[in-house]
Protein backbone atom coordinates (compact mmCIF):
# COMPACT_ATOMS: atom_id res chain seq x y z
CA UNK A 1 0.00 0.00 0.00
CA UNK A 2 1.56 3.51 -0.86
CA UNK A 3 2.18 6.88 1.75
CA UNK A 4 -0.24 9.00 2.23
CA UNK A 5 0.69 11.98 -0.43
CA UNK A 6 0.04 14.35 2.30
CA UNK A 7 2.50 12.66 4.93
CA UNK A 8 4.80 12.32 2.10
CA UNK A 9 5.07 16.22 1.21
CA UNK A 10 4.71 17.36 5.00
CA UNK A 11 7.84 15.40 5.92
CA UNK A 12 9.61 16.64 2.57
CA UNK A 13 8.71 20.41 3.66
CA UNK A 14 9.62 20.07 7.23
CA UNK A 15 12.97 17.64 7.33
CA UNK A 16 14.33 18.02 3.73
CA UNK A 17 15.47 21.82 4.53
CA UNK A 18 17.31 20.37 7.73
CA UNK A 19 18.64 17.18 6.56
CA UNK A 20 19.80 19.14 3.33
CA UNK A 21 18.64 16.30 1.22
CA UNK A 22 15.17 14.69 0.22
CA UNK A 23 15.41 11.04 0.46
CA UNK A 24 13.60 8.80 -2.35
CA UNK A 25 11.94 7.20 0.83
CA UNK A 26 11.92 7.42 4.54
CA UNK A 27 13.30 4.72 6.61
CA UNK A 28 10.70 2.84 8.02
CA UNK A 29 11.41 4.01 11.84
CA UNK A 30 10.18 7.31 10.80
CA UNK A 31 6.35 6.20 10.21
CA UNK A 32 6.69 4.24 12.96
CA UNK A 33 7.64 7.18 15.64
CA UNK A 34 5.11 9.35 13.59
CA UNK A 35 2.39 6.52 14.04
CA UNK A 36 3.07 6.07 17.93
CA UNK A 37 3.06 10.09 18.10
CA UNK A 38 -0.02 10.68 16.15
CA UNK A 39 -2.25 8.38 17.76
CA UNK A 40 -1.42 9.72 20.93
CA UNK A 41 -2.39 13.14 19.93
CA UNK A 42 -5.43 12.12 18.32
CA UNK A 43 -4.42 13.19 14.49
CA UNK A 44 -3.58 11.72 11.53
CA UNK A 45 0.01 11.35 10.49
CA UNK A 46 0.33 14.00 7.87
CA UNK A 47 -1.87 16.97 11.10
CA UNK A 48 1.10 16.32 13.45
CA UNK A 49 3.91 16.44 10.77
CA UNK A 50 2.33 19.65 10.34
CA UNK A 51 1.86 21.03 13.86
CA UNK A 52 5.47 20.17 14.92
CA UNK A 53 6.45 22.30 11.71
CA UNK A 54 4.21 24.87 12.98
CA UNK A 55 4.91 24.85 16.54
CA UNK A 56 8.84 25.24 16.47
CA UNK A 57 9.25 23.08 19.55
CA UNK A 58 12.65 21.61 19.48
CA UNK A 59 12.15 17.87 21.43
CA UNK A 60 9.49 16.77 19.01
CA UNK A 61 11.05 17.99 15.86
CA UNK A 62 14.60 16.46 17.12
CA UNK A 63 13.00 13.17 17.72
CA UNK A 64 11.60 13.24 13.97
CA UNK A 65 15.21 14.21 12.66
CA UNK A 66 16.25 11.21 14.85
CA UNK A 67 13.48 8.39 13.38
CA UNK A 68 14.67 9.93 10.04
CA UNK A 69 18.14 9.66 10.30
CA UNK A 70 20.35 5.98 10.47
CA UNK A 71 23.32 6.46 12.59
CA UNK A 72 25.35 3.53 11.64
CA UNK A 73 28.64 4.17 13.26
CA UNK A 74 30.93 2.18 14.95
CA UNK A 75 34.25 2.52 17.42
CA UNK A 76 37.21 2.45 14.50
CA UNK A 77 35.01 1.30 11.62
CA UNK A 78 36.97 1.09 8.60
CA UNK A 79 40.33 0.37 11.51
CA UNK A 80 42.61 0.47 8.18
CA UNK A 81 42.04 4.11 7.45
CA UNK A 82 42.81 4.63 10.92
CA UNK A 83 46.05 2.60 10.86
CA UNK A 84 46.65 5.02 7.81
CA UNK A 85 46.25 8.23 10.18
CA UNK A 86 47.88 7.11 12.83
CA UNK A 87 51.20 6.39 10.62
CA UNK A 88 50.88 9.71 9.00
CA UNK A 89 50.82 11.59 12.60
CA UNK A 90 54.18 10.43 13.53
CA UNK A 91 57.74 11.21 12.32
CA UNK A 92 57.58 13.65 9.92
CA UNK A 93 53.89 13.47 8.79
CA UNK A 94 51.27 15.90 8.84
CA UNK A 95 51.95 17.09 12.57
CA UNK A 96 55.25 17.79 12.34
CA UNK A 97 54.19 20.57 8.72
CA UNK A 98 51.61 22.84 10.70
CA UNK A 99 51.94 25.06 13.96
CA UNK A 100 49.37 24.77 16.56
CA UNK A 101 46.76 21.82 16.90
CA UNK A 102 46.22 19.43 14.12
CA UNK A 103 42.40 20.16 13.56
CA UNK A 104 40.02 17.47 12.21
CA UNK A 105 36.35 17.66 10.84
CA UNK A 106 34.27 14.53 11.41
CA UNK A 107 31.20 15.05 9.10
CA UNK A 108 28.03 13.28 9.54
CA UNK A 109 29.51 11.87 13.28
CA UNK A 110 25.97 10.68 14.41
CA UNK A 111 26.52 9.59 18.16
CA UNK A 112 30.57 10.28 18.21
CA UNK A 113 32.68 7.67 17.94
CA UNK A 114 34.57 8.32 14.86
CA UNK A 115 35.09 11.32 16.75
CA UNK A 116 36.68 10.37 19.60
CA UNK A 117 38.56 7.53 17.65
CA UNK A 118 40.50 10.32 16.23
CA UNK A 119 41.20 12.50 19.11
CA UNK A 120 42.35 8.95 20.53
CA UNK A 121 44.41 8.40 17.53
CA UNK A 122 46.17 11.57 17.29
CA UNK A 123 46.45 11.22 21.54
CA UNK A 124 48.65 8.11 21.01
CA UNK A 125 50.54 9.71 18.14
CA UNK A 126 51.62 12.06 20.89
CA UNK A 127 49.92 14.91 18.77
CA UNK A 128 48.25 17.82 19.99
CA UNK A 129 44.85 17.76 17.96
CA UNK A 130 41.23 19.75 18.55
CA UNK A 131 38.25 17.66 16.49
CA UNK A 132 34.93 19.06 15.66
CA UNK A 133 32.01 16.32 14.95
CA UNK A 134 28.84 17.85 13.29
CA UNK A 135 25.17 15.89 12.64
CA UNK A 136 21.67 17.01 11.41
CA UNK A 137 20.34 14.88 14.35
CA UNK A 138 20.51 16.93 17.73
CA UNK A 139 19.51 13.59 19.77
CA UNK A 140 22.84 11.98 18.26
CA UNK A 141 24.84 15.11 19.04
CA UNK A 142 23.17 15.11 22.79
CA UNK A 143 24.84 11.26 23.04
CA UNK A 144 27.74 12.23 21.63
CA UNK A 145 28.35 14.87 24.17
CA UNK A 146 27.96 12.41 26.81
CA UNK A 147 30.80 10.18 25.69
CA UNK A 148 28.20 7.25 27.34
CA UNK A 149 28.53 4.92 23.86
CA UNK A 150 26.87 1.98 24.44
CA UNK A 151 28.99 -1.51 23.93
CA UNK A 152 26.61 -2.30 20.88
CA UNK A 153 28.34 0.50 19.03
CA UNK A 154 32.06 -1.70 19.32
CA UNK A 155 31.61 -3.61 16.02
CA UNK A 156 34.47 -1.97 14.01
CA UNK A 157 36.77 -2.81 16.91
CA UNK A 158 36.10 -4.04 20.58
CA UNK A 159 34.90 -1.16 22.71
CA UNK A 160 38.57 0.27 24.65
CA UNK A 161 38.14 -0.63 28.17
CA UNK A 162 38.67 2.47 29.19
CA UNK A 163 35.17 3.73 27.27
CA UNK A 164 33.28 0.74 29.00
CA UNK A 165 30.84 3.40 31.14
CA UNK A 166 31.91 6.29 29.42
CA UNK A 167 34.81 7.78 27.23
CA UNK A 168 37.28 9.70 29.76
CA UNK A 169 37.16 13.09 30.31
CA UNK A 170 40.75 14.05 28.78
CA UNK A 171 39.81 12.53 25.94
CA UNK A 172 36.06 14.47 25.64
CA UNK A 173 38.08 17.53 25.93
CA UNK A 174 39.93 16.89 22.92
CA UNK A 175 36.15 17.05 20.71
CA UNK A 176 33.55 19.78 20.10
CA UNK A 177 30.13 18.41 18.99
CA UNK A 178 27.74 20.63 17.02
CA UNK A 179 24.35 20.14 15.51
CA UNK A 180 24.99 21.21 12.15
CA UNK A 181 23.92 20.24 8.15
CA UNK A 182 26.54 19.42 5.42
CA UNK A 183 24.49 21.60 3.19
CA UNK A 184 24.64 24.86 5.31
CA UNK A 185 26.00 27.62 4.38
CA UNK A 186 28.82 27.20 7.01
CA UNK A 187 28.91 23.24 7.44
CA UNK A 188 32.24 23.45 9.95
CA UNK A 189 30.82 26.44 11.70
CA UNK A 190 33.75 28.72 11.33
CA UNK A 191 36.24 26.06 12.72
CA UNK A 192 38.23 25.28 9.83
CA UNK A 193 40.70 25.06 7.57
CA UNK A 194 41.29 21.86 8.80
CA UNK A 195 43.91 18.82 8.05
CA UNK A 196 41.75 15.81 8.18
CA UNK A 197 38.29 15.99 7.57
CA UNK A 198 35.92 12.39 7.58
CA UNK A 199 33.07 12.22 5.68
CA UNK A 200 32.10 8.57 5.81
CA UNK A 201 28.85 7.07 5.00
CA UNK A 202 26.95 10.50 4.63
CA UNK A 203 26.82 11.39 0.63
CA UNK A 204 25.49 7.31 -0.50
CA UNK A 205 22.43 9.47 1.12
CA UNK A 206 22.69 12.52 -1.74
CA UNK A 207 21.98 12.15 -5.45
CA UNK A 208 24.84 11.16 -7.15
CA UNK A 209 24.63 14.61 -9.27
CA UNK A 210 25.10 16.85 -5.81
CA UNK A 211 27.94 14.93 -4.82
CA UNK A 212 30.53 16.95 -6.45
CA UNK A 213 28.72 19.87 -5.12
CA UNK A 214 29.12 19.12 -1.75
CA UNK A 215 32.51 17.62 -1.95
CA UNK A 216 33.81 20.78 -3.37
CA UNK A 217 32.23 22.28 -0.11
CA UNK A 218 34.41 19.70 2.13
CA UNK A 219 37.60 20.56 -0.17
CA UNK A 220 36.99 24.40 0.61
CA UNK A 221 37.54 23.94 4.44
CA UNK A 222 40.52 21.58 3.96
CA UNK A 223 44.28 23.30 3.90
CA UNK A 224 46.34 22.44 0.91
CA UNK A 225 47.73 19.06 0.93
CA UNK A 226 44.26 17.89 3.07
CA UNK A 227 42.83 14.52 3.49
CA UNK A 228 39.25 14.40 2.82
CA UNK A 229 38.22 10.51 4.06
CA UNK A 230 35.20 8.81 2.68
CA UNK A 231 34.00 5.42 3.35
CA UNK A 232 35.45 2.97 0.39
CA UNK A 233 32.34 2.25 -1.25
CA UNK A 234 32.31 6.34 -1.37
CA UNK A 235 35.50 6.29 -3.29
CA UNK A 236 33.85 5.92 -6.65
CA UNK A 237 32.03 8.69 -6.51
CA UNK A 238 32.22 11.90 -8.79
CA UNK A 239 34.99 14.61 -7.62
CA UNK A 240 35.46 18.07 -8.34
CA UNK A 241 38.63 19.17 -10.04
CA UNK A 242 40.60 20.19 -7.17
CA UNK A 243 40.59 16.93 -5.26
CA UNK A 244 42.38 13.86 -6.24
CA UNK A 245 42.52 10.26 -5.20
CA UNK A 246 44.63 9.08 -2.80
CA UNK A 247 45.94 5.52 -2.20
CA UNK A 248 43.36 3.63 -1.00
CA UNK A 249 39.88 3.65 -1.63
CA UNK A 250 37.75 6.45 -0.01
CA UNK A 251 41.06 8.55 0.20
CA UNK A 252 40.82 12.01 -1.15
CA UNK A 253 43.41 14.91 -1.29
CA UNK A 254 43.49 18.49 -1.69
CA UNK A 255 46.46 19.60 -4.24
CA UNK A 256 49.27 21.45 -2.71
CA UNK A 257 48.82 24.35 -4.92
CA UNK A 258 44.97 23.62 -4.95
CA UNK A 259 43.23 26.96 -4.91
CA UNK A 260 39.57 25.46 -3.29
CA UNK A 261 36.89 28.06 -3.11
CA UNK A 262 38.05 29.14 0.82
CA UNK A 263 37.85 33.13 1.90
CA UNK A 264 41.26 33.66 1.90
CA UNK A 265 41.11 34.49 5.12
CA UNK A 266 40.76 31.26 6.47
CA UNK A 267 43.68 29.63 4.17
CA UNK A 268 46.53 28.25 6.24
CA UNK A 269 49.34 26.49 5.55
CA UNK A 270 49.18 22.80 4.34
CA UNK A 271 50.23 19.57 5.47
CA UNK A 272 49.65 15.82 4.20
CA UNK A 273 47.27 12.90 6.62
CA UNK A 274 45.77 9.61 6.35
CA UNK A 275 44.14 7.66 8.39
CA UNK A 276 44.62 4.96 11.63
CA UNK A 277 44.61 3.51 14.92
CA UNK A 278 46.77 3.35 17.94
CA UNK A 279 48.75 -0.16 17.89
CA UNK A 280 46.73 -0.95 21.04
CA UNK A 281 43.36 -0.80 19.37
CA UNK A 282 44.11 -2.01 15.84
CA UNK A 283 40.98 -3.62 15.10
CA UNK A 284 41.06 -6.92 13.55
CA UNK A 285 44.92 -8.60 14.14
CA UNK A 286 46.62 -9.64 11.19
CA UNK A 287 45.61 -13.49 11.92
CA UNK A 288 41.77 -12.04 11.67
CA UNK A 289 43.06 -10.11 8.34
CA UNK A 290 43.84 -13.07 6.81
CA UNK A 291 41.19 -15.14 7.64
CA UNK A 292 38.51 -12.84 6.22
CA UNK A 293 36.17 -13.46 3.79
CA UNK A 294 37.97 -12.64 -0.28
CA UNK A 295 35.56 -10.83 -1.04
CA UNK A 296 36.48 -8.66 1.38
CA UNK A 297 39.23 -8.03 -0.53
CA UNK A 298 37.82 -8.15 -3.95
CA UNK A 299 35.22 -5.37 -2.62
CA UNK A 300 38.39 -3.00 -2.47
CA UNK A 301 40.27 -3.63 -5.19
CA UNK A 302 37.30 -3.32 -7.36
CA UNK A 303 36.46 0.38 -5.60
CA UNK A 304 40.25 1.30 -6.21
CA UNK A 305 40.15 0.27 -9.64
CA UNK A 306 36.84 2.29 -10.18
CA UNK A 307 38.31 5.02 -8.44
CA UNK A 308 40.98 5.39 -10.98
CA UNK A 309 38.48 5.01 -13.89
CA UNK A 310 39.31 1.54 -14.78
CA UNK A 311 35.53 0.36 -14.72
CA UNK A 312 36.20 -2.37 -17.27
CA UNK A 313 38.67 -4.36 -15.07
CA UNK A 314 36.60 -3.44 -11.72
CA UNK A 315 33.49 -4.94 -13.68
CA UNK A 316 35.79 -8.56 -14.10
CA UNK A 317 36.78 -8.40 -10.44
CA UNK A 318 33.25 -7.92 -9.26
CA UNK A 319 31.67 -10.82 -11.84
CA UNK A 320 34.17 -13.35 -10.06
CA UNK A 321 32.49 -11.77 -6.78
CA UNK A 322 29.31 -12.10 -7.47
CA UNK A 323 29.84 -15.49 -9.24
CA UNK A 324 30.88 -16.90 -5.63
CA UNK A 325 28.50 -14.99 -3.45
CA UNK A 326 25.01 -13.92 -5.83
CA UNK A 327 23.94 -12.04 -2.73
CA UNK A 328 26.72 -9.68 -2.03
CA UNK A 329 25.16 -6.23 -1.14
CA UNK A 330 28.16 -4.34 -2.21
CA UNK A 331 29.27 -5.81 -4.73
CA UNK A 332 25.90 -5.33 -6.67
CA UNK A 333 25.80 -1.55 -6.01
CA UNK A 334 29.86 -1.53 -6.91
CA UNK A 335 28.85 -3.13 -10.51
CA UNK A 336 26.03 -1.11 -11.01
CA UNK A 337 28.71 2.14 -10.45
CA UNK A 338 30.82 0.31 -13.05
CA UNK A 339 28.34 -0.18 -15.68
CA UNK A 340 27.10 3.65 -15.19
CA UNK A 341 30.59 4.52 -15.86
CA UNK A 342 30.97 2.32 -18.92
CA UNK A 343 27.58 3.63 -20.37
CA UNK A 344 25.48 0.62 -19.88
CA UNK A 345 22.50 2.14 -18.37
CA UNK A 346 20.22 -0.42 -18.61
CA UNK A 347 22.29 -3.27 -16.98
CA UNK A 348 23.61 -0.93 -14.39
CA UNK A 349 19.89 0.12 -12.94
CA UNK A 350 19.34 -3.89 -13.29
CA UNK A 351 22.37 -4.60 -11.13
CA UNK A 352 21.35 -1.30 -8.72
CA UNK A 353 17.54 -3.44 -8.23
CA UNK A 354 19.46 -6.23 -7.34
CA UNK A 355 21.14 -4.54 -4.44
CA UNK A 356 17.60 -4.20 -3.21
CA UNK A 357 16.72 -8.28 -3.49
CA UNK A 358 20.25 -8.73 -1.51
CA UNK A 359 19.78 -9.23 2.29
CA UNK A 360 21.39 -6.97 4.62
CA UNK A 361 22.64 -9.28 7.37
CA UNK A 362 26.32 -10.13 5.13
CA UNK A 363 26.67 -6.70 4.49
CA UNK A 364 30.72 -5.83 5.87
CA UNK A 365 31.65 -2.42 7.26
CA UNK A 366 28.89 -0.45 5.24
CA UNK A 367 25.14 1.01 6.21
CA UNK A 368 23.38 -1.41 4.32
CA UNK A 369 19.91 0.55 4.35
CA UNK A 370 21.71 3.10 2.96
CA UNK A 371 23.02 1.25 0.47
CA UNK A 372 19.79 0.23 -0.37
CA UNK A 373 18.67 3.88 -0.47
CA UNK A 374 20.85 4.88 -2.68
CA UNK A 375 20.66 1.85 -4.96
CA UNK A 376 16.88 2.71 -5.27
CA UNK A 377 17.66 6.48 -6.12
CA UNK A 378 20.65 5.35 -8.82
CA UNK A 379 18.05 2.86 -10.13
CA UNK A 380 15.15 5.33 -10.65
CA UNK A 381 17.70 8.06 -12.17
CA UNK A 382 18.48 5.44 -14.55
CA UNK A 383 15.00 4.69 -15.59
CA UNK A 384 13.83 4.53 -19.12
CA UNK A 385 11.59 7.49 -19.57
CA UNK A 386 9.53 6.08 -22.58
C-alpha cells in the first residue's frame, strides 16, 4: 500500500530543509515514531507532521530528525584508514608541517565515535589535535556529548576498556560536537581550515549529481595538501577538479597548490594525513586479516580500480564476486557504479535493483539501508523514460 501523499510532502517540507537532502523514501522508523506520536495526539500522520512544523518546539522535531536519520557508526570502523592516520601523525607526517593543533572535521559523526577515535588516535601519536564532529540529528549530538557509547556500538573494533561506562574526560576535551547540516552555508561552523576531515557514509544518502557539489564544499575547508576521508564504497564517486585520489579507496586529497573556493582568510598552511589507529586498538589482528572473507578483498580492489576510472577491469573483479556470493550487497551496487561509468545504463539500474533483493545481514563495514537507499535512487535516475 503507498504513503499517504500528504505525509509524504509534509515530511519533505519540514525535514528536507534540515537534513539538506530529500530522500527517495523514509526509513521505516520514521512512520513508525510518527504513528506512535499521532495516535497519541489524536491526528492523523500527515496533522502532526504539520503542527510540529508549525509549533517550532525543538524535542518533538529532534526526535523526527532522529526516526529519520540511520546512525550507523561504529568505534574504528573502517580500523585500516585509521592505521593510515595514525602512521601519518608520527615522524615527519602531517603534525610535524603545521603550527598549533592538528584540527580534524568529522562530518556526519551521528553519536561520536569516529570522533573520539581520532582525538584517541592523534592522543597516542603524541599529537596535539582539537576535532569538531557535526550531525543534522541533535539527539545523536546530545549522546555524543555524553561520551556514554553503548557496547553495541564496538563492532568496528572491541569497545577500549577504558570507554566501558563512558569515554574519559581528557579525551572528551579533545572534541567539540555541534548540531549542524553538510548543506549549510557554514557546514564546519567557522572552525576550519582543517587537516583531516571524515566524511564517511553520509553522501550514499545525496543524489549522485550533488555529490561533487558538496565535496567541493568539504575541499573548501581543507588546507592544501588535506585529506578528505570517505568510506570505500564512497571512493567511486564523482569529484570536483581540485581533489584527487589518494591511495586507497575512499582517500581524497586536496592539491598542494589547490586553490579550493576558501575566503582567503581562512587559508593556512598545508600539510599531508591519512588515516589509523593506535597499535593498542588495531581492530582486527593480522591473523583475523587473513582469515577474512575474499571478497572482502575483492570489494576494495574493485572500488580502487573504479576510483581510478578503470571500470572495465573493476566490472571482471566484481563478476568473479558475485559469481561466488550472488547475494553480495556491495558488490551489486559496486557493478552497477561500473556499468554507469561504462555507459550501460540499462544493466547498471538492473544490477542497482538487485542490491535491493540482496539481504542486509552479510553486508561488511557499510550502512546497508543506505546502500539500499541509494541503490533505489541510482536505479530510478536510470529509468527509461519512454
Amino acid at each position: 500500500m503507498g504513503r499517504d501523499p500528504l505525509l509524504e510532502r509534509a515530511l519533505e517540507r519540514l525535514l528536507s530543509p534540515r537534513l539538506g537532502h530529500a530522500p527517495s523514501r523514509w526509513p521505516e522508523t520514521l512512520y513508525l515514531h510518527l504513528r506512535e506520536r499521532a495516535l497519541a495526539a489524536g491526528q492523523s500522520e500527515a496533522e502532526y507532521v504539520e503542527r510540529v512544523g508549525q509549533a517550532g518546539e525543538a524535542a518533538p522535531l529532534a526526535m523526527l530528525l532522529d526516526a529519520a536519520t540511520i546512525g550507523h557508526t561504529a568505534v574504528y570502523r573502517h580500523p585500516e584508514q585509521f592505521e593510515r592516520l595514525r602512521r601519518a601523525l608520527t615522524g615527519a607526517g602531517l603534525a610535524g608541517r603545521r603550527p598549533g593543533p592538528l584540527r580534524i572535521w568529522c562530518a556526519g559523526c551521528s553519536t561520536g565515535e569516529e570522533a573520539y577515535c581520532a582525538a584517541e588516535c592523534a592522543e597516542a601519536a603524541g599529537v596535539d589535535a582539537a576535532v569538531l564532529g557535526t550531525d543534522v540529528n541533535p539527539v545523536a549530538i546530545a549522546v555524543a556529548r555524553s561520551g556514554l557509547l553503548p557496547q553495541r556500538r564496538a563492532v568496528g573494533a572491541p569497545l577500549p576498556a577504558a570507554w566501558a561506562g563512558r569515554v574519559p574526560e581528557a579525551l572528551r576535551r579533545r572534541v567539540r560536537f555541534e548540531v549542524a547540516s553538510l548543506t549549510a552555508a557554514q557546514p564546519a561552523l567557522g572552525a576550519g581550515p582543517f587537516d583531516v576531515i571524515f566524511c564517511r557514509n553520509v553522501l550514499i544518502y545525496f543524489e549522485r549529481e550533488q555529490v561533487p557539489r558538496l565535496l567541493a564544499r568539504l575541499a573548501a575547508e581543507l588546507v592544501p595538501g588535506g585529506y578528505l576521508i570517505l568510506s570505500p564504497a564512497e571512493g567511486t564517486l564523482p569529484l570536483p577538479p581540485e581533489l584527487g585520489r589518494g591511495p586507497a579507496p575512499g582517500w581524497l586529497q586536496l592539491a598542494e597548490g589547490a586553490d579550493a573556493p576558501a575566503p582567503p582568510s581562512r587559508r593556512a598552511p598545508g600539510a599531508a594525513a591519512a588515516e589509523s589507529a593506535p597499535p593498542s586498538r588495531r581492530a582486527p589482528s593480522a591473523a583475523a586479516a587473513e582469515s577474512a572473507p575474499a571478497q572482502a578483498s575483492g570489494v576494495e580492489e574493485a572500488a580502487r580500480l573504479l576510483s581510478f576510472g578503470r571500470a572495465a577491469d573493476a566490472e571482471q573483479v566484481l563478476s568473479g564476486l558475485l559469481n561466488a556470493d550472488p547475494d553480495h550487497l556491495e558488490g551489486w551496487f559496486l557493478l552497477g557504479e561500473a556499468l554507469v561509468v561504462r555507459g550501460e545504463r540499462a544493466q547498471a539500474r538492473a544490477a542497482f535493483l538487485r542490491v535491493l533483493r540482496c539481504s542486509t545481514g552479510g553486508a561488511r563495514g557499510v550502512d546497508a539501508e543506505a546502500l539500499r537507499r541509494a541503490a533505489a535512487r541510482r536505479a530510478e535516475a536510470l529509468r527509461d523514460p519512454r
